[in-house]
Protein backbone atom coordinates (compact mmCIF):
# COMPACT_ATOMS: atom_id res chain seq x y z
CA UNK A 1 -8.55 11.94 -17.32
CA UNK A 2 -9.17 9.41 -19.55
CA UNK A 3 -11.04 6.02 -17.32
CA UNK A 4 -9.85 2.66 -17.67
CA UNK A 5 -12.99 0.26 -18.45
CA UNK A 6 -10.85 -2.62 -17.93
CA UNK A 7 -12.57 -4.34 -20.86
CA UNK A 8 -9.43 -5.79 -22.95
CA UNK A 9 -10.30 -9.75 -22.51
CA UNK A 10 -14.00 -9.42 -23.63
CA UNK A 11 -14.32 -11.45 -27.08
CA UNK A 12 -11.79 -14.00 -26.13
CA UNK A 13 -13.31 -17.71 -26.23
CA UNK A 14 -15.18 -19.24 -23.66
CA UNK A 15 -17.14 -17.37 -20.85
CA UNK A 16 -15.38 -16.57 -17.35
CA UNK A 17 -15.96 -19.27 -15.09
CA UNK A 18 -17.77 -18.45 -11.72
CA UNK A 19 -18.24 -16.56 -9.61
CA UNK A 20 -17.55 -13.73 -12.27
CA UNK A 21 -20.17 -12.47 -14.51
CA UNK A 22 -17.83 -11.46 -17.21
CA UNK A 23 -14.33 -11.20 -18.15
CA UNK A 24 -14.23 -7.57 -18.06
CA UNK A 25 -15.25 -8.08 -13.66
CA UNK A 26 -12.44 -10.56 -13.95
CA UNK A 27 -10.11 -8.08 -15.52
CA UNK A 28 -11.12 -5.27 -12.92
CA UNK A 29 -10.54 -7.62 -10.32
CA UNK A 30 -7.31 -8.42 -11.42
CA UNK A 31 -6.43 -4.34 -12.11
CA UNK A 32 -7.73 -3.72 -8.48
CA UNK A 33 -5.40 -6.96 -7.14
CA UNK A 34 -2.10 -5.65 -8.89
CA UNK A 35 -2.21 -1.80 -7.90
CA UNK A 36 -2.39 -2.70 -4.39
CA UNK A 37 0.84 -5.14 -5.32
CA UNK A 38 2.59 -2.07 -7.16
CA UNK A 39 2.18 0.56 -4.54
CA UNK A 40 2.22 -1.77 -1.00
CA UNK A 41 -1.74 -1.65 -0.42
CA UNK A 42 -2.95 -3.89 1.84
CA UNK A 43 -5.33 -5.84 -0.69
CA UNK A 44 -8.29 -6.89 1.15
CA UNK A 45 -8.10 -2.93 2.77
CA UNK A 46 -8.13 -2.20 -0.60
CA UNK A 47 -11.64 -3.52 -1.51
CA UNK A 48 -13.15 -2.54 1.64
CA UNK A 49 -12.13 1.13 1.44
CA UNK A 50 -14.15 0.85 -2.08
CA UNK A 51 -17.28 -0.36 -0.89
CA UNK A 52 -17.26 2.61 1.96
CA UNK A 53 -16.51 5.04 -1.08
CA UNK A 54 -19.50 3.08 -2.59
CA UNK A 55 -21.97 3.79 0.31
CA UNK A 56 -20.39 7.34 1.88
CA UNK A 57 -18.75 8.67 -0.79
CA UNK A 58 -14.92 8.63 0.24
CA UNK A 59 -12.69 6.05 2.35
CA UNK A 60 -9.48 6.90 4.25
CA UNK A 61 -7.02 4.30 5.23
CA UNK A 62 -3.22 5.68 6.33
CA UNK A 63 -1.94 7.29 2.61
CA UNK A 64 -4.54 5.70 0.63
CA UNK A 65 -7.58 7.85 -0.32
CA UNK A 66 -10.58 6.49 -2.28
CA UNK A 67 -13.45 9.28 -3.85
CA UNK A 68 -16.72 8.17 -5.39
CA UNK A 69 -16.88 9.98 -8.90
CA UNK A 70 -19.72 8.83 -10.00
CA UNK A 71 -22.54 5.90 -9.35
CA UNK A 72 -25.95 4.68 -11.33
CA UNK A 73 -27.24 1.07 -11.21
CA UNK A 74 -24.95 -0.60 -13.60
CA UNK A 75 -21.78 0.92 -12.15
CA UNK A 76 -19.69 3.09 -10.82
CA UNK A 77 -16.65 5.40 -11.06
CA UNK A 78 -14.16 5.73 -8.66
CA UNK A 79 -10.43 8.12 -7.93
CA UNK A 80 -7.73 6.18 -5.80
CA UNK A 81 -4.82 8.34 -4.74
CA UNK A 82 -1.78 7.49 -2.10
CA UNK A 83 -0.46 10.71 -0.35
CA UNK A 84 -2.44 13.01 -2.63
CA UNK A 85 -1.06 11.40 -5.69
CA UNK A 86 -3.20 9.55 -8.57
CA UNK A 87 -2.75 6.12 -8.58
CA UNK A 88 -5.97 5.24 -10.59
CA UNK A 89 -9.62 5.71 -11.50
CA UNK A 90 -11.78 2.83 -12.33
CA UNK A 91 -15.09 1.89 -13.52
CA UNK A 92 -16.33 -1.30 -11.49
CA UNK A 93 -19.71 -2.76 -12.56
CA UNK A 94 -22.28 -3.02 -9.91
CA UNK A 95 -22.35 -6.80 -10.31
CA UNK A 96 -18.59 -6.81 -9.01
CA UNK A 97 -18.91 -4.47 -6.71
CA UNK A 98 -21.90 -6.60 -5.04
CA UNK A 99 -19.57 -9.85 -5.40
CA UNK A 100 -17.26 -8.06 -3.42
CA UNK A 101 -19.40 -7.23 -0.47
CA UNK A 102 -20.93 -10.37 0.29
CA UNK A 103 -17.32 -12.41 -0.29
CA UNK A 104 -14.87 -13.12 2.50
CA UNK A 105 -11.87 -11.91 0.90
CA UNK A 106 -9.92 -13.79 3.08
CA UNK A 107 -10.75 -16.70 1.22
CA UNK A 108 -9.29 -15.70 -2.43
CA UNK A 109 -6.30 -16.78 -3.43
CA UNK A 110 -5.04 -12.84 -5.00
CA UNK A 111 -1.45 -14.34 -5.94
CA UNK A 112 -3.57 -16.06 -9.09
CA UNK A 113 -4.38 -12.80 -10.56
CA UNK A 114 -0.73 -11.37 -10.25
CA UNK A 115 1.49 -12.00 -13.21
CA UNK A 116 4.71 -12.04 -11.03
CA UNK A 117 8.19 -11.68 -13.13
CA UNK A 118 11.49 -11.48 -11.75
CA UNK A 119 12.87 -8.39 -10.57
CA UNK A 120 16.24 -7.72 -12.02
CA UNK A 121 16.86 -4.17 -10.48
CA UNK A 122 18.18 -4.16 -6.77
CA UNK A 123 17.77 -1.48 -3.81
CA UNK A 124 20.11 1.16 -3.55
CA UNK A 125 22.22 1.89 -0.64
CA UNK A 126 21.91 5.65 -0.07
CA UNK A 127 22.36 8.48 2.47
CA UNK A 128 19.70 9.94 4.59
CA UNK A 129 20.48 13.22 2.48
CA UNK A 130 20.01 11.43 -0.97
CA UNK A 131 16.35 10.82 -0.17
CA UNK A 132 13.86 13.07 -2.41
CA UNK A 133 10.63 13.14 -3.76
CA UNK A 134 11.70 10.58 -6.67
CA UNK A 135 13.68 7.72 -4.44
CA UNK A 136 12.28 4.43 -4.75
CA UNK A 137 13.25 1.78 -3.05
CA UNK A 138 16.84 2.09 -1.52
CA UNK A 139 18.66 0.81 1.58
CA UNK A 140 20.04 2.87 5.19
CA UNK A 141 22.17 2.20 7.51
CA UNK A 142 21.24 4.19 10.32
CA UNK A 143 20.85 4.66 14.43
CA UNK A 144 18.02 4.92 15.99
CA UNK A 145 18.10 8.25 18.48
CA UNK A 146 14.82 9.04 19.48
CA UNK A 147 11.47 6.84 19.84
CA UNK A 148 8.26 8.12 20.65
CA UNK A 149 5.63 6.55 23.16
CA UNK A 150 3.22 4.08 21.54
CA UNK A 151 -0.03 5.96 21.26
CA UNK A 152 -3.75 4.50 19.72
CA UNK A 153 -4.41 5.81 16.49
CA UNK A 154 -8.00 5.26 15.66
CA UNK A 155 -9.13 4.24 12.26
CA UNK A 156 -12.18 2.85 10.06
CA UNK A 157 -10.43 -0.71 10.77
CA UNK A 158 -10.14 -0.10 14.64
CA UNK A 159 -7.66 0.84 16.54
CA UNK A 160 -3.52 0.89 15.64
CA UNK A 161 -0.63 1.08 17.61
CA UNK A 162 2.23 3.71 16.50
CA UNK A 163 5.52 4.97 17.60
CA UNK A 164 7.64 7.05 15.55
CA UNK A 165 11.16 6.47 15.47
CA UNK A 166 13.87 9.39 14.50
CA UNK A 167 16.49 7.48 12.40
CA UNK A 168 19.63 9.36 11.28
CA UNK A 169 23.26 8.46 9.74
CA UNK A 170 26.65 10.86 9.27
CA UNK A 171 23.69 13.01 6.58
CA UNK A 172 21.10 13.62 8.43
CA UNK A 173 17.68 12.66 10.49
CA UNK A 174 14.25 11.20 8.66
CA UNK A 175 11.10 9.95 10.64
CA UNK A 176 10.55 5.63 11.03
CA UNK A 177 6.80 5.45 11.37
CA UNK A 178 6.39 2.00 13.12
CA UNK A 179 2.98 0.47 13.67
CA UNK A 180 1.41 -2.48 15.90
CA UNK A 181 4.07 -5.61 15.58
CA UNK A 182 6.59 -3.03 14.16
CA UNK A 183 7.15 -1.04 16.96
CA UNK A 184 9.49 -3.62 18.60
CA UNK A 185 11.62 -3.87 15.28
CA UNK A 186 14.22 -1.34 17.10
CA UNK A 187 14.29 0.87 20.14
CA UNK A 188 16.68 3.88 20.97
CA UNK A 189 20.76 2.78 20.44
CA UNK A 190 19.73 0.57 17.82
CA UNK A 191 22.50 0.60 14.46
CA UNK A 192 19.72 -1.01 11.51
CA UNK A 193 20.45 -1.88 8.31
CA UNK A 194 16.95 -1.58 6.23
CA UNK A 195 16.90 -3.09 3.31
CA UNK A 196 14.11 -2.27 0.25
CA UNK A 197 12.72 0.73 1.94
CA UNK A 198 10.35 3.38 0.28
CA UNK A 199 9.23 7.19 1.33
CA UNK A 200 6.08 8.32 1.81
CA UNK A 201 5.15 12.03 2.40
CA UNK A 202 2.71 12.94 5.52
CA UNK A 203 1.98 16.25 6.13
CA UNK A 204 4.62 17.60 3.76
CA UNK A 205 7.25 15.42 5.55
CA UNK A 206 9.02 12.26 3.82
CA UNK A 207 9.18 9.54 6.15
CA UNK A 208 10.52 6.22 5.53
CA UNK A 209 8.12 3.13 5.58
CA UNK A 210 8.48 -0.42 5.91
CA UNK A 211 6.36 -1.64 3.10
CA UNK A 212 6.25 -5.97 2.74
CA UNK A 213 9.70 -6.26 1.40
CA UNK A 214 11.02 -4.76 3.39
CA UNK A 215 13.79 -5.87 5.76
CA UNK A 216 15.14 -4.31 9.06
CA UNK A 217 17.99 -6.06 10.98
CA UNK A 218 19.49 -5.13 13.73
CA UNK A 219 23.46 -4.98 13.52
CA UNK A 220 25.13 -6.54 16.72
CA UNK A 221 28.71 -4.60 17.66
CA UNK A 222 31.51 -6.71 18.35
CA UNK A 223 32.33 -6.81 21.82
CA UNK A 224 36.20 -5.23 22.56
């Protein structure tokens, strides 16, 4: 697998201004900011998981998996994969990845170092049975018929909240993983309309999650 250095803006004029140490950091940073945009990672989860993979190795958090490759003083390699798939493998110099662990993240401004361009493609409203391996982001309109107890899912981040849902329309049934605030987005009864859904795969199971964009409303029956 070939690596991406992330090196395309070195020679342009001027130097990066601070606190980067080159453009190439700069340009990692900015890789690093728009994968977690493109697949729904949580960004500032994003750079912590790769300074535990820095210091133990590997970092776990939900779907996302991060592997140290490789590491020497100047920098190091590392594999990011969501639900077993390969989303990318970097080279980070050790001057960014020190940046990064003495920043409060909190405090950047990550919508600067997303290009953003309007989305011209719209969510597709599909069938419980239409789902696959290959469905992006799509639309339900389903019932809620089962909900499982809220039980504490412990994590590297501290303890979650979660309470799986069973969702199903005139197709067929699919899993609603909710977590924390989510969980009181529907209860059993419910008709929902969710808008800009994707699927993730757990255990060899697609599930539907609520990434950012997504939407769920309730829909209200008339009364007779």
């Amino acid at each position: 697998m070939r690596i991406q250095t992330l090196d395309i803006l070195r020679g342009g004029r001027g130097r990066p201004g601070r606190p980067w140490h080159s453009v190439s950091d700069m340009v990692s940073f900015a890789y690093l900011v728009r994968i977690s945009k493109k697949y729904e990672i949580e960004v500032t989860k994003l750079f912590e998981c790769i300074q535990i993979a820095r210091t133990k190795g590997e970092a776990v958090f939900d779907d996302l998996s991060i592997k140290r490759r490789q590491m020497t003083l100047e920098d190091g390699i590392f594999l990011i994969t969501q639900n077993g798939n390969v989303v990318a493998q970097v080279k980070l110099t050790t001057k960014l990845l020190n940046y990064l662990a003495r920043t409060d993240l909190r405090d950047i401004r990550f919508d600067d170092y997303v290009v953003t361009k309007q989305n011209t493609s719209e969510s597709e409203n599909v069938e419980i049975k239409d789902l696959n391996s290959v469905t992006k982001h799509f639309n339900l309109n389903v019932k809620v018929t089962e909900k499982s107890t809220p039980r504490i899912v412990p994590s590297m981040y501290g303890k979650r909240l979660l309470s799986t849902a069973t969702i199903s329309d005139r197709s067929g049934t699919i899993k609603l993983p909710l977590w924390n605030d989510q969980i009181d987005m529907a209860s059993v009864g419910d008709s929902l309309h969710i808008t800009n859904a994707r699927l993730k795969r757990f255990r060899g199971e697609l599930q539907v999650r609520i990434g950012k964009s997504t939407k769920v409303c309730r829909i209200e029956k008339k009364e007779n």
